[in-house]
C-alpha atoms as a PDB file:
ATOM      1  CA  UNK A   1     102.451  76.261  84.633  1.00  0.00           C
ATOM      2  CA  UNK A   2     105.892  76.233  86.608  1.00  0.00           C
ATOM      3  CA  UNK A   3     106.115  79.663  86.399  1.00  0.00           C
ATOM      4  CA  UNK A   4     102.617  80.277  87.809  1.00  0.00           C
ATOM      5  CA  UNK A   5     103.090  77.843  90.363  1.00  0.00           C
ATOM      6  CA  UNK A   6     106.719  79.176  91.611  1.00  0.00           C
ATOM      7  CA  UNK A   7     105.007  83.027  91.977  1.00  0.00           C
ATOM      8  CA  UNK A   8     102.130  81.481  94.080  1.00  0.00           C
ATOM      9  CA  UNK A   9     104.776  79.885  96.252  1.00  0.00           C
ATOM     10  CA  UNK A  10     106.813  82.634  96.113  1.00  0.00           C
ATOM     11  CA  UNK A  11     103.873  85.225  96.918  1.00  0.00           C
ATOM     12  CA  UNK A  12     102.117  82.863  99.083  1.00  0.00           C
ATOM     13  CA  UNK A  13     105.200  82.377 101.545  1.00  0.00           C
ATOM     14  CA  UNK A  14     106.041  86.066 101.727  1.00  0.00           C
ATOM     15  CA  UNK A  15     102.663  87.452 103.155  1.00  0.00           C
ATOM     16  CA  UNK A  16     102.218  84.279 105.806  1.00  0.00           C
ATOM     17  CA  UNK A  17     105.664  85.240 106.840  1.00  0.00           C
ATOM     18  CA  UNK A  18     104.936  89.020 107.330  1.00  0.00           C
ATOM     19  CA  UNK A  19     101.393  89.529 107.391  1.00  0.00           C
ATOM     20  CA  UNK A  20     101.299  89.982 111.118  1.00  0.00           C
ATOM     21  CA  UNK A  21     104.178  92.046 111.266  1.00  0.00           C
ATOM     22  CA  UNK A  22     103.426  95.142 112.593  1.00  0.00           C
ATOM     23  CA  UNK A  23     104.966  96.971 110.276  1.00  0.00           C
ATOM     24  CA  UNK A  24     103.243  95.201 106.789  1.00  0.00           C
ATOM     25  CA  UNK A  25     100.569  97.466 105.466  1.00  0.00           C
ATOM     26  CA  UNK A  26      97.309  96.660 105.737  1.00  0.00           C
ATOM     27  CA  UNK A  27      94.437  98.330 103.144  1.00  0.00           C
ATOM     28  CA  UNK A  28      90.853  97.829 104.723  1.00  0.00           C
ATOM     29  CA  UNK A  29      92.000  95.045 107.308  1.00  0.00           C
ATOM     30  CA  UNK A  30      93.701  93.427 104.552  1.00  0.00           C
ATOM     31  CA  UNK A  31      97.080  92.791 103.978  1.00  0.00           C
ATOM     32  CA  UNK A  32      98.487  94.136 100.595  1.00  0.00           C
ATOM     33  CA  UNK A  33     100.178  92.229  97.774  1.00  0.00           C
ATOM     34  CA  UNK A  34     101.231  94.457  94.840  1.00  0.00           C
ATOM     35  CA  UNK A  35     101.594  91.901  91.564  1.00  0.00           C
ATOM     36  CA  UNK A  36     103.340  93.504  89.053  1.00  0.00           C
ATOM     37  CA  UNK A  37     103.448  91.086  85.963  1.00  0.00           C
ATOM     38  CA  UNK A  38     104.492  92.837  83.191  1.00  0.00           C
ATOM     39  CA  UNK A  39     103.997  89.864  81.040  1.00  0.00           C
ATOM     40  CA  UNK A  40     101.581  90.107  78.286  1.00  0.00           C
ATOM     41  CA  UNK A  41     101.282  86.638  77.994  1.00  0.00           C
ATOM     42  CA  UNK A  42      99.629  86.090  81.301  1.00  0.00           C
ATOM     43  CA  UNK A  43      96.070  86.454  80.744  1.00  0.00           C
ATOM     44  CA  UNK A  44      93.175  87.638  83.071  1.00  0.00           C
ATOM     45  CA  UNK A  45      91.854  83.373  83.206  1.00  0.00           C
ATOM     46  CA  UNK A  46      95.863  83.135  84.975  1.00  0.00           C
ATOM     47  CA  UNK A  47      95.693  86.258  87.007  1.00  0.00           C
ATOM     48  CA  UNK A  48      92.760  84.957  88.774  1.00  0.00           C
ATOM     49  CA  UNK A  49      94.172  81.483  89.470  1.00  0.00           C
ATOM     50  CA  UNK A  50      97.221  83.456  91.140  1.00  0.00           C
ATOM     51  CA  UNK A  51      95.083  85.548  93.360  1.00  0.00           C
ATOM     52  CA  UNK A  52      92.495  83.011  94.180  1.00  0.00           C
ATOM     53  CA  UNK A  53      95.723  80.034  95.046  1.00  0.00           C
ATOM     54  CA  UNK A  54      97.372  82.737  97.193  1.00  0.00           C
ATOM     55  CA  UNK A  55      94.334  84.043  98.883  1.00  0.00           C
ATOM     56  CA  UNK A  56      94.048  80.374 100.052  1.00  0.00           C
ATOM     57  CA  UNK A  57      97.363  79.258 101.191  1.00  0.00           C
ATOM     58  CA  UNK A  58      97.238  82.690 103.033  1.00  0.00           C
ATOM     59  CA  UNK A  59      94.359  81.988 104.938  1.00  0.00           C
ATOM     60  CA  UNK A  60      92.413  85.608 104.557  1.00  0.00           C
ATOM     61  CA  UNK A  61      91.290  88.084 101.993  1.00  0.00           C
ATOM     62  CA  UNK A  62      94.247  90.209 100.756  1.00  0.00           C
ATOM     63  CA  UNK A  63      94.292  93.907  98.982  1.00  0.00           C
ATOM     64  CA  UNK A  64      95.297  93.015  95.655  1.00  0.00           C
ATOM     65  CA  UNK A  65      97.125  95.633  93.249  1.00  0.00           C
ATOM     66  CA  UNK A  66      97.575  94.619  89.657  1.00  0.00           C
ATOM     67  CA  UNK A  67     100.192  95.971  87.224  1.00  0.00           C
ATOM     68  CA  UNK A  68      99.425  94.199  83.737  1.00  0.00           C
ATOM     69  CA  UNK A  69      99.873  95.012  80.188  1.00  0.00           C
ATOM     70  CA  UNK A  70      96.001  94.984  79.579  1.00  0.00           C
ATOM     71  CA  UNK A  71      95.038  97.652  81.769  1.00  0.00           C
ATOM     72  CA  UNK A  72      96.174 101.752  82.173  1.00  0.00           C
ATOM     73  CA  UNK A  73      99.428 101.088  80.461  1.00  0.00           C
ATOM     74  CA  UNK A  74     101.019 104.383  80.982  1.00  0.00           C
ATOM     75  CA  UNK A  75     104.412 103.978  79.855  1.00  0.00           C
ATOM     76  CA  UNK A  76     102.760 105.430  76.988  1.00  0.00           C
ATOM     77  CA  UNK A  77      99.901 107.781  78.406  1.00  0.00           C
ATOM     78  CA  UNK A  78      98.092 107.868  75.688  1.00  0.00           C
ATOM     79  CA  UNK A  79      98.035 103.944  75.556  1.00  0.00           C
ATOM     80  CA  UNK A  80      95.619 104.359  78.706  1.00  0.00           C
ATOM     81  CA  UNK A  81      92.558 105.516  76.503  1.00  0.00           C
ATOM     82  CA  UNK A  82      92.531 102.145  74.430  1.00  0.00           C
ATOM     83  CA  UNK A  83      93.447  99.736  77.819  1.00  0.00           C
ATOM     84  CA  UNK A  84      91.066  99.787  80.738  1.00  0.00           C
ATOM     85  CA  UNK A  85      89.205  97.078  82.570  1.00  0.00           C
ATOM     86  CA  UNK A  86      87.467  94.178  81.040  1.00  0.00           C
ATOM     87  CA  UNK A  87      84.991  92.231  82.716  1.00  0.00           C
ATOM     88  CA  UNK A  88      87.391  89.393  83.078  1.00  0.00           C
ATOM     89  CA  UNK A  89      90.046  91.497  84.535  1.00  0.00           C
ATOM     90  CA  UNK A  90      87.555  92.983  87.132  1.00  0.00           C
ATOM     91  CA  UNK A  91      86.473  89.184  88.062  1.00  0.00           C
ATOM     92  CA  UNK A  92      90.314  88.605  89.110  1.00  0.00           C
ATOM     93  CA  UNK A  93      89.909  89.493  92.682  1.00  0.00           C
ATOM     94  CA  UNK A  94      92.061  92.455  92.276  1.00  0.00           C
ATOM     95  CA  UNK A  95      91.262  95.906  94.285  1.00  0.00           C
ATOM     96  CA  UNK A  96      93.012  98.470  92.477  1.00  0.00           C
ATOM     97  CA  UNK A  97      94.870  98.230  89.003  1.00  0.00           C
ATOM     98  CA  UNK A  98      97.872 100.998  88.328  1.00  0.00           C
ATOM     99  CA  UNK A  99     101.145 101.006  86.721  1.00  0.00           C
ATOM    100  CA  UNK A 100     105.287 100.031  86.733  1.00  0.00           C
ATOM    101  CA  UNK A 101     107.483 102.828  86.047  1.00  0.00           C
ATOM    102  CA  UNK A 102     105.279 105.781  84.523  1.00  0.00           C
ATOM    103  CA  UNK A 103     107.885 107.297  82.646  1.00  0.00           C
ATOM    104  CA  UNK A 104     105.481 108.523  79.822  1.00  0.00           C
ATOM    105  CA  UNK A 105     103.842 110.282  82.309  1.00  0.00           C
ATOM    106  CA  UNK A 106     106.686 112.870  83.116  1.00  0.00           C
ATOM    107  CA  UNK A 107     106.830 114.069  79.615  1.00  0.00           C
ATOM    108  CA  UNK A 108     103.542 113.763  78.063  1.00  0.00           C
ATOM    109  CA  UNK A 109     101.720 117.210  77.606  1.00  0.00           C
ATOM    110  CA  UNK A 110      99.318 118.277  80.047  1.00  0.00           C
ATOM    111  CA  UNK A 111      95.802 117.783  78.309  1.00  0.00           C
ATOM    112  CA  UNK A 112      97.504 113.793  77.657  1.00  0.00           C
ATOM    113  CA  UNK A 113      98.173 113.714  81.842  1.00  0.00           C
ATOM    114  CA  UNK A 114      94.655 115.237  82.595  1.00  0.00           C
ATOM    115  CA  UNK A 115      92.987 112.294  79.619  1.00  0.00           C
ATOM    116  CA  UNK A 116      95.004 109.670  81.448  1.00  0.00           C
ATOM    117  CA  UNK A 117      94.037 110.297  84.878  1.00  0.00           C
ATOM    118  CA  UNK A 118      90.138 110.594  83.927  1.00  0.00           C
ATOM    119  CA  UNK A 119      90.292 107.959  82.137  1.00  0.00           C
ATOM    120  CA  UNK A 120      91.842 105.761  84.820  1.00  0.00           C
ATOM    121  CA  UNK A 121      89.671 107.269  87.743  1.00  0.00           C
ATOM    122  CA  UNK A 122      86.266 106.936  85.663  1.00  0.00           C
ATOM    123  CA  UNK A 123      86.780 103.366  84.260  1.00  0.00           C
ATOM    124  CA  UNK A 124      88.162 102.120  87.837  1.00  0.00           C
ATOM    125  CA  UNK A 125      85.124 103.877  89.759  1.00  0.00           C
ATOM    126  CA  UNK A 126      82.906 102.260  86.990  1.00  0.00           C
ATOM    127  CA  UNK A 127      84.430  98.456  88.218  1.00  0.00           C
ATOM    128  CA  UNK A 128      84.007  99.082  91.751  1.00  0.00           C
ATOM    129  CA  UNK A 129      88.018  99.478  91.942  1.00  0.00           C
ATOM    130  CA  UNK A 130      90.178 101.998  93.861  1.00  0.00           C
ATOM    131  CA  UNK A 131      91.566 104.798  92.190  1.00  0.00           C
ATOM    132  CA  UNK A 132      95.409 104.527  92.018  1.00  0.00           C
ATOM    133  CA  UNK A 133      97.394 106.781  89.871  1.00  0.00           C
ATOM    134  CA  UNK A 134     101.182 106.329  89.583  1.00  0.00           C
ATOM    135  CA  UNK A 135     103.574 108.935  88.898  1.00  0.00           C
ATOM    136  CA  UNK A 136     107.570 109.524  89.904  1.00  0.00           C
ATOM    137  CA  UNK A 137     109.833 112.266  89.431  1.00  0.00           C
ATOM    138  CA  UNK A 138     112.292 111.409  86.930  1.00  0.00           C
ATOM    139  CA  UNK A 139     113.856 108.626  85.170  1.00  0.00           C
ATOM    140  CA  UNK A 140     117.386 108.207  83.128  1.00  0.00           C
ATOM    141  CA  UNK A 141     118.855 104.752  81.990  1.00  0.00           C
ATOM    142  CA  UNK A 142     121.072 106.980  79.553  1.00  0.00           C
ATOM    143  CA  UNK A 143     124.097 106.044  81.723  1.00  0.00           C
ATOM    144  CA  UNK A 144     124.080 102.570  82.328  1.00  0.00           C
ATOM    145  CA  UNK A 145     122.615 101.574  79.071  1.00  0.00           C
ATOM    146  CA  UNK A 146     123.929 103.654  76.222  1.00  0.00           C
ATOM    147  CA  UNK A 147     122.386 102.822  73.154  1.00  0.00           C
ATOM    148  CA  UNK A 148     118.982 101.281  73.758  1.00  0.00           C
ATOM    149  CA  UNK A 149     116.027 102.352  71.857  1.00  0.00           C
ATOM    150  CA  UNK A 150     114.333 104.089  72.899  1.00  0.00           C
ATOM    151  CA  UNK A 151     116.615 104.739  75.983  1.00  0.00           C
ATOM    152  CA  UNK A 152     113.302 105.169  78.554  1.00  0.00           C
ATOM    153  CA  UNK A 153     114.623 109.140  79.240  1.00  0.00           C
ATOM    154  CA  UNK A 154     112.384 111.531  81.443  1.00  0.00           C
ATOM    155  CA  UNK A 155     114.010 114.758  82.835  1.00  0.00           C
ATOM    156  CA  UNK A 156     113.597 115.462  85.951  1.00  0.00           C
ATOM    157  CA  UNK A 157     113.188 119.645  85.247  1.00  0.00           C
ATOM    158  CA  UNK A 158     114.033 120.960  89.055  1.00  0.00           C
ATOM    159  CA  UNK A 159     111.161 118.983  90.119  1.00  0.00           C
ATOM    160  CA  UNK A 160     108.430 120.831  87.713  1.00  0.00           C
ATOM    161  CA  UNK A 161     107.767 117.713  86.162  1.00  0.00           C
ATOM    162  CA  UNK A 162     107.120 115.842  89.582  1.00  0.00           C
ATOM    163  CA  UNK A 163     104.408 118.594  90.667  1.00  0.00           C
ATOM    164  CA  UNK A 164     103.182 118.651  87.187  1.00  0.00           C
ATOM    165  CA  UNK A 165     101.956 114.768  87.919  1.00  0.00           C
ATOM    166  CA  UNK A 166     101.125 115.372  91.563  1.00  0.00           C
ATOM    167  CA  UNK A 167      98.642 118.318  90.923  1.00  0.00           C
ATOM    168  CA  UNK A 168      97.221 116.218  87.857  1.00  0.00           C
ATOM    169  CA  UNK A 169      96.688 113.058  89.790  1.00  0.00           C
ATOM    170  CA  UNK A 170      94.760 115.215  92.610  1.00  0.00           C
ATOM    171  CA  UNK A 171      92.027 116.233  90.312  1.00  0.00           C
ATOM    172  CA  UNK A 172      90.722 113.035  90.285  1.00  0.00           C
ATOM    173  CA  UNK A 173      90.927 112.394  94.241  1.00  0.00           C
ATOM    174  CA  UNK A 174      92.086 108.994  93.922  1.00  0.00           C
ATOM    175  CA  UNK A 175      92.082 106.979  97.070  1.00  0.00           C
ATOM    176  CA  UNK A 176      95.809 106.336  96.597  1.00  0.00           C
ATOM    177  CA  UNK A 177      99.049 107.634  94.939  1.00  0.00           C
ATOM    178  CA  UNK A 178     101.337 105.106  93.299  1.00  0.00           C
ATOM    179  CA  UNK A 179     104.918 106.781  93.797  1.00  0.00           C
ATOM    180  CA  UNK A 180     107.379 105.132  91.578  1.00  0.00           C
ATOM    181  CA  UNK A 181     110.693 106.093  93.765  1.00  0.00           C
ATOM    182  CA  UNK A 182     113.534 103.669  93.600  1.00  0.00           C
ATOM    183  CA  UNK A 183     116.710 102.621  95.288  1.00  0.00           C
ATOM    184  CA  UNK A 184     118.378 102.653  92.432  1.00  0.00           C
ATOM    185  CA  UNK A 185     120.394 105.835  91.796  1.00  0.00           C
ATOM    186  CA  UNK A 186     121.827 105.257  88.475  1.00  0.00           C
ATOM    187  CA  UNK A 187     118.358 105.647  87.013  1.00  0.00           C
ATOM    188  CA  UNK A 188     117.049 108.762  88.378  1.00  0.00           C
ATOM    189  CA  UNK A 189     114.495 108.100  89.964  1.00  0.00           C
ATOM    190  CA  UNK A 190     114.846 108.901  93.374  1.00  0.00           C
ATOM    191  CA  UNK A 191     112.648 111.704  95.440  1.00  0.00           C
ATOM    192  CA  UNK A 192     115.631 113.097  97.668  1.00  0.00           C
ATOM    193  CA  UNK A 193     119.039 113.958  96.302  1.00  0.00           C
ATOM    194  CA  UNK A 194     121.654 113.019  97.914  1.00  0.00           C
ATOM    195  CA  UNK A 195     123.803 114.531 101.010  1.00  0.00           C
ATOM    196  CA  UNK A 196     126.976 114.428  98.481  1.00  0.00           C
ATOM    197  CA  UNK A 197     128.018 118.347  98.144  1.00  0.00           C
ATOM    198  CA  UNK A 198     129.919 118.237  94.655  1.00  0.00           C
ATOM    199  CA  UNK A 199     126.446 116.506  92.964  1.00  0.00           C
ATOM    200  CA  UNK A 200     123.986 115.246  94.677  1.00  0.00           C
ATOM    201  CA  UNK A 201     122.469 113.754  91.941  1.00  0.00           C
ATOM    202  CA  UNK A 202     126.047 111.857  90.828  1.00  0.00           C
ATOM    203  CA  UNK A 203     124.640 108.216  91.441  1.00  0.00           C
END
């Protein structure tokens, strides 16, 4: 319960703050809040009670994007097929459901891409939800965290891999594109290398 109630605070505080800031993005008149609890205790019942306590404290309808265990969990692609909406997740108040980091994406065969992205544009049409498929162009924690298993590994290859997942996730025309591109250097994930001459990929 204190956890819930510090991420409606939390949440709640941030869009008052900047929701008339020219700048904050706005989906359909509504300003956007992307929730990404990858908890898989937090149930759908607890989801809602987030949305529906920040919606309130804010004041106006918001644009909400979920990231949750339950649904399109494509950190393993072929995890999608058995995930999808339930009807309690579509009661939540949430407008588009998509995904944290998909590294599974990058090196999962094509026909597992093309099942993933159906899957994910059919079911979501089928709840009256956007279509949001995420994708990003490489990702490395070899580095910085030598030993972990599995170490979460997906090869950039020149950029091949990046189109790959861009030219997949048009098929489906989804309303939006979830790019996963980080600050953070040291895992590989970023869209643009560097300026550095000697390797511009070094960070």
């Amino acid at each position: 319960a204190d956890a819930l109630n510090q991420a409606v605070e939390r949440m709640s505080g941030m869009v008052a703050q900047w929701k008339a800031h020219p700048a904050y993005l706005r989906v359909d008149g509504k300003p956007l809040l992307v929730i990404p609890f990858l908890v898989e205790e937090l149930t759908a019942a607890e989801f809602k009670q987030i949305v529906d306590a920040v919606t309130q404290r804010v004041g106006e309808s918001l644009y909400v994007v979920a990231i949750v265990p339950d649904v399109y969990w494509y950190f393993a692609p072929e995890a999608v097929l058995s995930t999808g909406i339930s009807q309690e997740w579509a009661n939540t108040g949430v407008s588009a459901f998509t995904h944290w980091t998909p590294n599974g994406m990058i090196t999962a065969t094509k026909k597992v891409r093309q099942k993933a992205v159906q899957f994910h544009a059919s079911d979501s049409k089928k709840w009256h939800k956007d279509v949001m498929i995420p994708m990003m162009p490489g990702f490395d924690d070899d580095a910085w965290r030598p030993g972990d298993s599995p170490a979460p590994t997906a090869p950039r290859n020149n950029g091949q891999a990046w189109g790959e997942q861009i030219d997949n996730a048009l098929t489906v025309k989804p309303r939006f594109l979830f790019i996963q591109g980080w600050n953070e250097w040291h895992e590989g994930s970023q869209i643009e290398p560097s300026t550095l001459d000697s390797d511009p990929y070094l960070y």
